[in-house]
Protein backbone atom coordinates (compact mmCIF):
# COMPACT_ATOMS: atom_id res chain seq x y z
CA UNK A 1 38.76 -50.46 126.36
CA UNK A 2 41.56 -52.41 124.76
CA UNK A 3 39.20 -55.33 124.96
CA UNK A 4 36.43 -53.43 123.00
CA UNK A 5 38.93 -52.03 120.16
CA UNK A 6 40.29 -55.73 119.56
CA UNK A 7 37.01 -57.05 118.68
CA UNK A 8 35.85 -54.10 116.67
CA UNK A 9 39.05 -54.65 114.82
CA UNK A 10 38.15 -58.74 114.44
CA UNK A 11 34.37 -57.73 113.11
CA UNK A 12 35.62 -55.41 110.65
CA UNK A 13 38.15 -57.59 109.38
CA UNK A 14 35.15 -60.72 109.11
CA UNK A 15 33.29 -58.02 107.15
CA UNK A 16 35.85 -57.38 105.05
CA UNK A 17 36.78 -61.43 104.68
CA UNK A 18 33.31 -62.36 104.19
CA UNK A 19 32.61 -59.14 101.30
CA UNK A 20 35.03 -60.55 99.43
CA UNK A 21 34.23 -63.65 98.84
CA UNK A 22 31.17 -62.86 98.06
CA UNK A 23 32.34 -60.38 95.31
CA UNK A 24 34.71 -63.03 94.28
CA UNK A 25 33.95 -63.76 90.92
CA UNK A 26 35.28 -66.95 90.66
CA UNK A 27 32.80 -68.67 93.07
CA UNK A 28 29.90 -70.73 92.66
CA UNK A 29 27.40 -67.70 94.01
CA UNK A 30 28.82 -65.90 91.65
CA UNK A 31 27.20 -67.72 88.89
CA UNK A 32 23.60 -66.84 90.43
CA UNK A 33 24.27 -63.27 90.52
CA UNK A 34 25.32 -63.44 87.16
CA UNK A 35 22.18 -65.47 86.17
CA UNK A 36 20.18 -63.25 88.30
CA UNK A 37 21.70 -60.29 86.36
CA UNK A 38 21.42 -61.63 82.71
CA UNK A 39 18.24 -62.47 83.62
CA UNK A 40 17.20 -58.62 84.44
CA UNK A 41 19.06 -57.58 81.63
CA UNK A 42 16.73 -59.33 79.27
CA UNK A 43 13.53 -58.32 81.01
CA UNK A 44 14.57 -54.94 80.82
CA UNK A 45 15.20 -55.28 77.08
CA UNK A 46 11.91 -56.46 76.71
CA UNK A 47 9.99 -53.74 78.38
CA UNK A 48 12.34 -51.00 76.17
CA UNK A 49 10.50 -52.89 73.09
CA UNK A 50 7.88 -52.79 74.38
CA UNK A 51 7.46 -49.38 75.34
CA UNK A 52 8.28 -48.75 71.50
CA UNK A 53 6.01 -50.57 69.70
CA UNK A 54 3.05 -48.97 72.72
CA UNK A 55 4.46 -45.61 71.34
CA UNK A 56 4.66 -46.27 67.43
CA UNK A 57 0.56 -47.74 68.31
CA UNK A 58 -0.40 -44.68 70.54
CA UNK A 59 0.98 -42.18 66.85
CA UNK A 60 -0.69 -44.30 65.09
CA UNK A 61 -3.80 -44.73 66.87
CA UNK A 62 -4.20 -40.72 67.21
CA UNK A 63 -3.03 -40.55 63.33
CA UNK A 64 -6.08 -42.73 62.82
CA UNK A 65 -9.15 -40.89 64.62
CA UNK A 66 -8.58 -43.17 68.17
CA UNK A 67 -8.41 -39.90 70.16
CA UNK A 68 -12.02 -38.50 68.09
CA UNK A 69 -13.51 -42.16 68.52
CA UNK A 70 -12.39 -42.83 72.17
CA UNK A 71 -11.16 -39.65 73.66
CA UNK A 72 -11.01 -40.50 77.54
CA UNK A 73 -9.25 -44.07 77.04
CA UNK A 74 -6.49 -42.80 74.74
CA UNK A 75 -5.40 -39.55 77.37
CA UNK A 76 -5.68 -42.54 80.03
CA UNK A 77 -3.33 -44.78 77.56
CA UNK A 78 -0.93 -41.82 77.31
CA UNK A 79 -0.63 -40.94 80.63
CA UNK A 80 -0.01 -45.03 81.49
CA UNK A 81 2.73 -44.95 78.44
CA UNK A 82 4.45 -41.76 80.26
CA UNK A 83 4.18 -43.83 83.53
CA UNK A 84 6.33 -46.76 82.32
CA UNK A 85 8.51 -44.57 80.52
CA UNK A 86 9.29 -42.27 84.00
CA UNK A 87 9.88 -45.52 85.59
CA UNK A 88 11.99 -47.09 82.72
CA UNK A 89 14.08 -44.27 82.70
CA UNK A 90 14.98 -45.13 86.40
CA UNK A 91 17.08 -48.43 85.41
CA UNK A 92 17.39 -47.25 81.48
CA UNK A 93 21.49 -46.73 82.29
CA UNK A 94 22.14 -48.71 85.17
CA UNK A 95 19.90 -52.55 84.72
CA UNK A 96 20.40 -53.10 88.57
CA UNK A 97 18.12 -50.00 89.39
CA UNK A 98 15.10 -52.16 88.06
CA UNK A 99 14.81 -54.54 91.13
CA UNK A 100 15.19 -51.56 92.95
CA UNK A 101 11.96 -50.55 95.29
CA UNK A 102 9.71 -47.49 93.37
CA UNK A 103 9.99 -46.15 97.58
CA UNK A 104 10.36 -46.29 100.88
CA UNK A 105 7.57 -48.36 101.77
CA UNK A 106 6.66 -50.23 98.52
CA UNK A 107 7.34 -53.67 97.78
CA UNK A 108 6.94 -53.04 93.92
CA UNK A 109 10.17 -52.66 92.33
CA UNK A 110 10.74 -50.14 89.02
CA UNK A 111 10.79 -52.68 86.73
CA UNK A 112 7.09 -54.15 88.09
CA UNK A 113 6.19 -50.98 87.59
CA UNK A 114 6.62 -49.95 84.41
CA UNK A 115 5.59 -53.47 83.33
CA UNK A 116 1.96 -52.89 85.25
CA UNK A 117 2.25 -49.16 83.46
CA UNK A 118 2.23 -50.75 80.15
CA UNK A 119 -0.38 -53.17 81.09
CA UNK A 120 -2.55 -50.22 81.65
CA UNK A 121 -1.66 -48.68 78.47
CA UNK A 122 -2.72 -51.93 76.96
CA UNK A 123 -5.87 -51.67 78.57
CA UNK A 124 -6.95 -48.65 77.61
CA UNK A 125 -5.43 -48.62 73.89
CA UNK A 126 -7.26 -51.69 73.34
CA UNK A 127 -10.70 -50.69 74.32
CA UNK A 128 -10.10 -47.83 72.58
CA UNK A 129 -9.80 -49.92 69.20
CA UNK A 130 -13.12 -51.80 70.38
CA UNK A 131 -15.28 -48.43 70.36
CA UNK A 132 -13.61 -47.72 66.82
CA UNK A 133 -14.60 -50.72 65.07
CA UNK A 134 -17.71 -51.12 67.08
CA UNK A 135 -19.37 -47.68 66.15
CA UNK A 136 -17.84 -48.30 62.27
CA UNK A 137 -19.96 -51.30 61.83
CA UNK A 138 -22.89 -50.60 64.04
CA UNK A 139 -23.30 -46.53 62.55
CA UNK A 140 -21.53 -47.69 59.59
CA UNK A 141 -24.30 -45.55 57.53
CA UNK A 142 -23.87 -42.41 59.53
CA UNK A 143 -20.06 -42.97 58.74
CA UNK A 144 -20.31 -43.34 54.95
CA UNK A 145 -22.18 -39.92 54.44
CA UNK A 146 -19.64 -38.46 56.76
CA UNK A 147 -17.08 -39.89 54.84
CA UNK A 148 -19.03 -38.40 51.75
CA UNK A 149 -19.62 -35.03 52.93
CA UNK A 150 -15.72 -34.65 53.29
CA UNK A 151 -15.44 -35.82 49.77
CA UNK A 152 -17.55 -33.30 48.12
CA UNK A 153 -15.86 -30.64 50.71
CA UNK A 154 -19.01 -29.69 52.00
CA UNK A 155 -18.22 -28.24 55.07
CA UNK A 156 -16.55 -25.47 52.50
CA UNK A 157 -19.76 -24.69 51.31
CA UNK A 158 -21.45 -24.91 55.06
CA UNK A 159 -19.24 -25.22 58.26
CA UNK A 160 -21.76 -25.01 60.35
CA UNK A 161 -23.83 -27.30 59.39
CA UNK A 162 -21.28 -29.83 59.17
CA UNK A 163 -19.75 -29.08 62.78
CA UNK A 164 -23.24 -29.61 64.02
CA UNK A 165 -23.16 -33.48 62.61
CA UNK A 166 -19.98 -34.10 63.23
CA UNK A 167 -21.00 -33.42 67.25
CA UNK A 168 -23.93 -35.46 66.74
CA UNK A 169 -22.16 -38.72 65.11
CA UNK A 170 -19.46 -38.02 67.88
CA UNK A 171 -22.14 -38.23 70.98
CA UNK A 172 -23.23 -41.95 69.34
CA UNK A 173 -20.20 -42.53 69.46
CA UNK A 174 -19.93 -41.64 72.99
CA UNK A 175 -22.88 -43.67 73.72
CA UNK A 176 -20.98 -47.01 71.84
CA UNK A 177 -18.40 -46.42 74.22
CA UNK A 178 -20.62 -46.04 77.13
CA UNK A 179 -22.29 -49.34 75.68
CA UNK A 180 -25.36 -47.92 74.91
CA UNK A 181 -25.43 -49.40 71.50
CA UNK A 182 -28.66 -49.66 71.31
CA UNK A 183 -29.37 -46.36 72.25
CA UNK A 184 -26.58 -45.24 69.19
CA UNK A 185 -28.13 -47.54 66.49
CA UNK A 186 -32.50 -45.67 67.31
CA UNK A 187 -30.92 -42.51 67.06
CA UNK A 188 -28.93 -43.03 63.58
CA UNK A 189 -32.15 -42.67 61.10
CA UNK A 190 -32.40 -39.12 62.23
CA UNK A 191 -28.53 -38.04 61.68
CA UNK A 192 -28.60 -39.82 58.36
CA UNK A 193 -31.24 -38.20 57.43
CA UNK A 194 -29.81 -34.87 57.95
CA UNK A 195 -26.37 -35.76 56.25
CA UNK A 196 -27.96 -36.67 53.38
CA UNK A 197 -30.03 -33.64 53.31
CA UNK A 198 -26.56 -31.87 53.53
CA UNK A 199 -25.06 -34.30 50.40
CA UNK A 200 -28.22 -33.09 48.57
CA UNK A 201 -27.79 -29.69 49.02
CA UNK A 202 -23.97 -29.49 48.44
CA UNK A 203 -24.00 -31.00 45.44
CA UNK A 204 -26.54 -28.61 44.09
CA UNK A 205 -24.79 -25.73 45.63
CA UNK A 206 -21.58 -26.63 43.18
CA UNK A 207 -22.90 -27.81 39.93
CA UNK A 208 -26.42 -25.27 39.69
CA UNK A 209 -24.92 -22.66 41.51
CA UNK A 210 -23.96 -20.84 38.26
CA UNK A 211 -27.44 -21.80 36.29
CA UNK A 212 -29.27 -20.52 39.05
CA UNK A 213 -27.87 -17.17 39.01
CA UNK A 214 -28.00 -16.69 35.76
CA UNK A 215 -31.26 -18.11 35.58
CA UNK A 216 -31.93 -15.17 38.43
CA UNK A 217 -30.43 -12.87 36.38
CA UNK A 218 -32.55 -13.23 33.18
CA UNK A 219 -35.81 -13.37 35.18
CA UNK A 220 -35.13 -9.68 36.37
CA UNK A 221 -35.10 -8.81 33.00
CA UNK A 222 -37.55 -8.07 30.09
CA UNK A 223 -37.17 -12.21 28.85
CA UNK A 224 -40.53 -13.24 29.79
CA UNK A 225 -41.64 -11.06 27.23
CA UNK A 226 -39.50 -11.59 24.35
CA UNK A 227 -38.53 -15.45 24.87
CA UNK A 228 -41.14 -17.40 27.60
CA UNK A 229 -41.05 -20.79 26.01
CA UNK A 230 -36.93 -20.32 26.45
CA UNK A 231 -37.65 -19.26 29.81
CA UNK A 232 -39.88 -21.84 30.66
CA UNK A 233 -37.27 -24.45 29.29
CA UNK A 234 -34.47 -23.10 31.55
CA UNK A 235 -37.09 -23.64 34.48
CA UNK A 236 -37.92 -26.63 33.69
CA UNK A 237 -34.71 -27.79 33.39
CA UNK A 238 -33.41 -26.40 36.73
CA UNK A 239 -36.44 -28.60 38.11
CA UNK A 240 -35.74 -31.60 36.45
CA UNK A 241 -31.69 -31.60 37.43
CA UNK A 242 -32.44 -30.87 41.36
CA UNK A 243 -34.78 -33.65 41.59
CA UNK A 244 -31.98 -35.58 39.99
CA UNK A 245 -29.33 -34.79 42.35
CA UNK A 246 -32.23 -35.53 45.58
CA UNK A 247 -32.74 -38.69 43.90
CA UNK A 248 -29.15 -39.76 43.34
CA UNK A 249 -26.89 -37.28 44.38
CA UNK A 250 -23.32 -39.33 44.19
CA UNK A 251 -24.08 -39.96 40.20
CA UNK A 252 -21.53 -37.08 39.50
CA UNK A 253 -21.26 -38.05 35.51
CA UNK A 254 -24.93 -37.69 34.93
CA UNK A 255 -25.24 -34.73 37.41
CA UNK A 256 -22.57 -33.12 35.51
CA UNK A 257 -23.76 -33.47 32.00
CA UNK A 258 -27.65 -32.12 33.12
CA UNK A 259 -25.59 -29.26 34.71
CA UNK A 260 -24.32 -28.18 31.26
CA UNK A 261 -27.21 -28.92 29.60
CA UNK A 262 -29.22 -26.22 31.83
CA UNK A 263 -26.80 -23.86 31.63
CA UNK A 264 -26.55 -24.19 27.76
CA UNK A 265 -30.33 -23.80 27.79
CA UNK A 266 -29.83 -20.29 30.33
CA UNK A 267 -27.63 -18.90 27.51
CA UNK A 268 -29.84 -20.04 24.66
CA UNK A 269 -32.82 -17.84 26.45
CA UNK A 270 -30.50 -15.12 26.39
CA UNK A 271 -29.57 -15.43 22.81
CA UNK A 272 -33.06 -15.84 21.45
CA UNK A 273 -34.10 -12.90 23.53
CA UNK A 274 -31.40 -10.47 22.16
CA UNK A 275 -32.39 -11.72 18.52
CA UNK A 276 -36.23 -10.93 19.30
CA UNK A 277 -35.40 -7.68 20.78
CA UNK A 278 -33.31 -6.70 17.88
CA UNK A 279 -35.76 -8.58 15.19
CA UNK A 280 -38.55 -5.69 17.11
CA UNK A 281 -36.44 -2.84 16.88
CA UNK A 282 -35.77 -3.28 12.68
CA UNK A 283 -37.43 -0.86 10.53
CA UNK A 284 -39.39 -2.42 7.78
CA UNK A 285 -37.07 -1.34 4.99
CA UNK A 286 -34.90 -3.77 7.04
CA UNK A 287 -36.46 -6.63 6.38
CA UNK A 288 -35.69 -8.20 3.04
CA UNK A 289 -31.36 -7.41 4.68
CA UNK A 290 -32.21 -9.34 7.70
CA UNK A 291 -33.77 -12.25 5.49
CA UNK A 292 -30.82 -12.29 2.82
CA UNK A 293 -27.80 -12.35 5.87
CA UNK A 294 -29.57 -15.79 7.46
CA UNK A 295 -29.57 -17.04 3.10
CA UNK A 296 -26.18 -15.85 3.53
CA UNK A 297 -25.30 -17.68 6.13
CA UNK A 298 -26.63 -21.25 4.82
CA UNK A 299 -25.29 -20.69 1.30
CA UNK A 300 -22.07 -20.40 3.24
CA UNK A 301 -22.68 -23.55 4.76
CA UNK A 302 -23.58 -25.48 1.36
CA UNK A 303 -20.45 -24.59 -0.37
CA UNK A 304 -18.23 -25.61 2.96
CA UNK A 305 -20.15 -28.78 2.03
CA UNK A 306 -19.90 -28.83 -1.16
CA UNK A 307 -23.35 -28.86 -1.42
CA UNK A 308 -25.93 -27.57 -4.36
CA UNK A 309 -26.91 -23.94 -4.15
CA UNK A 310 -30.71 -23.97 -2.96
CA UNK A 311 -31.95 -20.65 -2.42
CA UNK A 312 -34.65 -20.92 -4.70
CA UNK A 313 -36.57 -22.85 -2.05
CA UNK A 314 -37.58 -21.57 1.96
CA UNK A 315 -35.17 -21.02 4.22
CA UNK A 316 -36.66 -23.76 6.61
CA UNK A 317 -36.08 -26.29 3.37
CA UNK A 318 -32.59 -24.77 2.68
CA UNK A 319 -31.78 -26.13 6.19
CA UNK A 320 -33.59 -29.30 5.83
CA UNK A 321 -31.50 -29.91 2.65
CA UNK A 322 -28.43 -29.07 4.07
CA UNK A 323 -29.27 -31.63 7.30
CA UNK A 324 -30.13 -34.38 4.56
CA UNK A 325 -26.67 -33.70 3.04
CA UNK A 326 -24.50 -34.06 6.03
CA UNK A 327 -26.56 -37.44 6.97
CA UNK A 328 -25.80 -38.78 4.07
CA UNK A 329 -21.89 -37.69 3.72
CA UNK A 330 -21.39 -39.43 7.46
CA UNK A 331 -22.97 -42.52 5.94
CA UNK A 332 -20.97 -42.73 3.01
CA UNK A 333 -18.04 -41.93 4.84
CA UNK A 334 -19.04 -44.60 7.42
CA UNK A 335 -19.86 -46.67 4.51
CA UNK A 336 -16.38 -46.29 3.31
CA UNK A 337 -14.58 -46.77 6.85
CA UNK A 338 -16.06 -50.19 6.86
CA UNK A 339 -15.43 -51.14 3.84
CA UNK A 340 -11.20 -49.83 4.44
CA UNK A 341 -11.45 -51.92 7.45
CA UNK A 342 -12.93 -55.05 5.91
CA UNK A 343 -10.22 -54.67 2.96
CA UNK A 344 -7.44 -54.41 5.57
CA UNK A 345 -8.57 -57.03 8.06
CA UNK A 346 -8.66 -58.61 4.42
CA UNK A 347 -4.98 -57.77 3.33
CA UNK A 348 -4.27 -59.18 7.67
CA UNK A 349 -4.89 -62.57 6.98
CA UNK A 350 -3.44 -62.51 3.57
CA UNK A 351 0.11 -61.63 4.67
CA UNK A 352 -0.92 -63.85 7.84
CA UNK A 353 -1.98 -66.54 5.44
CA UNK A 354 1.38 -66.13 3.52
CA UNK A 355 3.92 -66.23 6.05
CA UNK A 356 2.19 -69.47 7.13
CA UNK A 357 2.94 -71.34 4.38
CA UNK A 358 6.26 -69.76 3.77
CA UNK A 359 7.43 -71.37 6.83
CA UNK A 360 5.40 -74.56 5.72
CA UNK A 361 7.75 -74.45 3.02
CA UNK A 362 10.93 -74.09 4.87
CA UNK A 363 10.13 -76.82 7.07
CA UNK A 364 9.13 -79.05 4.35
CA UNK A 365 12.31 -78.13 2.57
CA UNK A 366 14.64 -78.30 5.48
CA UNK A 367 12.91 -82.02 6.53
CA UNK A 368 13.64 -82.96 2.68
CA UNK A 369 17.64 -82.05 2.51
CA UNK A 370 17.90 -83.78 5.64
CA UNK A 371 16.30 -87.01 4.18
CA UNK A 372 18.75 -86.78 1.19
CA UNK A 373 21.82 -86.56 2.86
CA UNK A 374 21.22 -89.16 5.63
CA UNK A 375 20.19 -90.99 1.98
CA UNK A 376 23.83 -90.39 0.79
CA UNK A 377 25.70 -91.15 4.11
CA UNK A 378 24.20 -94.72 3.55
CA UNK A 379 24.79 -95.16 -0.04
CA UNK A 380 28.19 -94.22 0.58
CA UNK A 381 28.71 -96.35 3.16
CA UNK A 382 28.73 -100.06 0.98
CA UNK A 383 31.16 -98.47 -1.32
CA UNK A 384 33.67 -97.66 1.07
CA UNK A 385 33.34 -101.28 2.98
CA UNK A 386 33.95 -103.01 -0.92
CA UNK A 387 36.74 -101.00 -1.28
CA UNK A 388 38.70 -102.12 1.84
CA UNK A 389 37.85 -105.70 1.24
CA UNK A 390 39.41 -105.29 -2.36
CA UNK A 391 42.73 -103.91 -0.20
CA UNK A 392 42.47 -106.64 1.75
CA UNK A 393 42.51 -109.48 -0.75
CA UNK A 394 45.44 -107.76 -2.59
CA UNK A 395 47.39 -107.66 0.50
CA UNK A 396 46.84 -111.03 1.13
CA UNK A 397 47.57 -112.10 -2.65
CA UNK A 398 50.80 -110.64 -2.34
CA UNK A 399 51.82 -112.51 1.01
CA UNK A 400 51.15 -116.07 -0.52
CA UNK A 401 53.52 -115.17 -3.40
């Protein structure tokens, strides 16, 4: 027994011998555990960037349409990302937990783990971006009236309609990503033309909207009676703008500016049939009053103008006259702008003209002075020499004696 208690005692102590020395940190196995550790610490530092810059691409990616372009691969890129993060988190505080094994049985350590995590993320993430730019540039027409339809709002105008495109783009899409491209690129035609059916109709729905109704409006009144060529011009014009807009629906300017011109043309039929209705209803003592307020109203005119009183000629001529008179004001006045503008561009080059050769001038003047007194410096320069030989001499006449 005594035997037995000695020799646990001498294996304990060996242990303890042998434990540390190894722990010993000044020792050369020392310096591959600390190798071995500084190596893991910089692994580990690379997989925490890593696993950053997969998350800052997965917000991204999902900011960007991934998850509507490639729905299944980005939740499978997610749920890698999460992977490598549970398994990062493992070894995030203590570095020596990353060679540890992921369990009991495994022979993959944490570290491998999330490392073949984030692989998958990669993976997926990338063929994600694949689908994306492969169904941009092979439905790139479906994607430009999509991209049109939101710009002109249209599904405010009709939801429905634009849901129901949206799910048809999205099962090409589907079939890009299934790589059934050909498949995607037969069936385009037939969702482009539908989209732009939608463009068409949108665009008409917000700028003839208004003439329409009021068009409408008039038509359920008496106007056909009193003012059909008025009415016929509205209709005509409400013709002529919506085969515009099917023709070239994204010209907004022009679209615009036949928009107003149909709707001033709506409100001119109403006008003209109010002044027929009331021009019906006027006794015929009336008459010569409802003649002399239109003179009234053109003499007015004239003497804004400036022009002669003509209402000893018809009314038709009156306005003629006073058409002939503003024509010719404009072009005097035009006349008269040019000429300002040719006397000032005049007057430009003048004063242009003048300040050039005032600094001519200087410089000339400035180049003279300096010739004159480098003249004088010289001139001056003889005199001075004679007059210190002259010193000279005398001094010398003065020694000899």
């Amino acid at each position: 027994m005594k035997r037995e208690l000695r020799l646990a005692s001498l294996l304990t102590a060996t242990t303890l011998v042998l434990s540390g020395c190894a722990s010993n940190p000044d020792s050369v196995s020392s310096l591959a555990s600390d190798a071995e550790q500084s190596s893991t610490i910089s692994q580990v530092s690379i997989l925490k960037k890593t696993i950053d810059d997969a998350d800052k691409a997965l917000k991204k990616g999902k900011q960007e349409e991934l998850s509507w372009f490639a729905e299944k691969d980005i939740d499978e890129a997610s749920e890698a990302l999460n992977t490598a993060k549970q398994y990062y988190a493992k070894f995030e505080i203590d570095p020596a937990e990353a060679n540890s094994k992921t369990g009991f049985f495994s022979s993959q350590t944490n570290i491998e783990a999330a490392e073949e995590a984030i692989l998958e993320f990669k993976t997926y993430f990338s063929h994600a971006e694949k689908v994306k730019a492969t169904s941009l540039s092979v439905l790139a027409e479906a994607f430009d009236y999509r991209e049109q339809l939101v710009k002109i709002d249209a599904k405010q105008y009709f939801p429905n309609t634009v849901e129901e495109l949206d799910k048809s783009l999205k099962q090409l899409v589907d079939q890009i990503a299934g790589d059934k491209i050909d498949n995607a690129i037969s069936e385009q035609p037939n969702l482009v033309k539908s989209q732009r059916l939608l463009e068409v109709k949108t665009v008409s729905t917000i700028y003839l909207t208004d003439a329409k109704n009021e068009f409408d409006r008039l038509r359920k009144t008496d106007i056909a009676q009193f003012a059909p060529n008025a009415l016929s011009q509205v209709s005509a014009a409400l013709n002529s703008t919506t085969a515009f807009i099917s023709t070239d629906p994204r010209n907004i300017a022009a679209i615009e500016k036949k928009a107003d011109e149909t709707m001033f043309l709506v409100k001119r039929a109403e006008q003209i049939t109010l002044a027929v209705k009331k021009l019906k209803a006027l006794p015929e003592k009336d008459y010569e009053n409802y003649i002399v307020t239109h003179e009234k109203i053109l003499l007015n005119i004239s003497e804004a103008l400036g022009a002669e009183d003509r209402r000893d000629i018809a009314l038709e001529e009156q306005g003629a006259l006073i058409v002939n008179f503003i024509e010719s004001s404009m072009r005097a006045s035009k006349l008269a702008s040019q000429e300002k503008k040719e006397l000032t561009d005049a007057l430009d080059n003048q004063t242009a003209y003048s300040e050039l050769l005032e600094a001519k001038i200087r410089e000339l003047t400035e180049t003279n002075i300096q010739k004159l007194t480098k003249s004088s410096s010289i001139d001056e320069a003889p005199a001075e020499t004679s007059e210190k030989t002259t010193d000279a001499n005398d001094i010398s006449a003065t020694t000899e004696e």
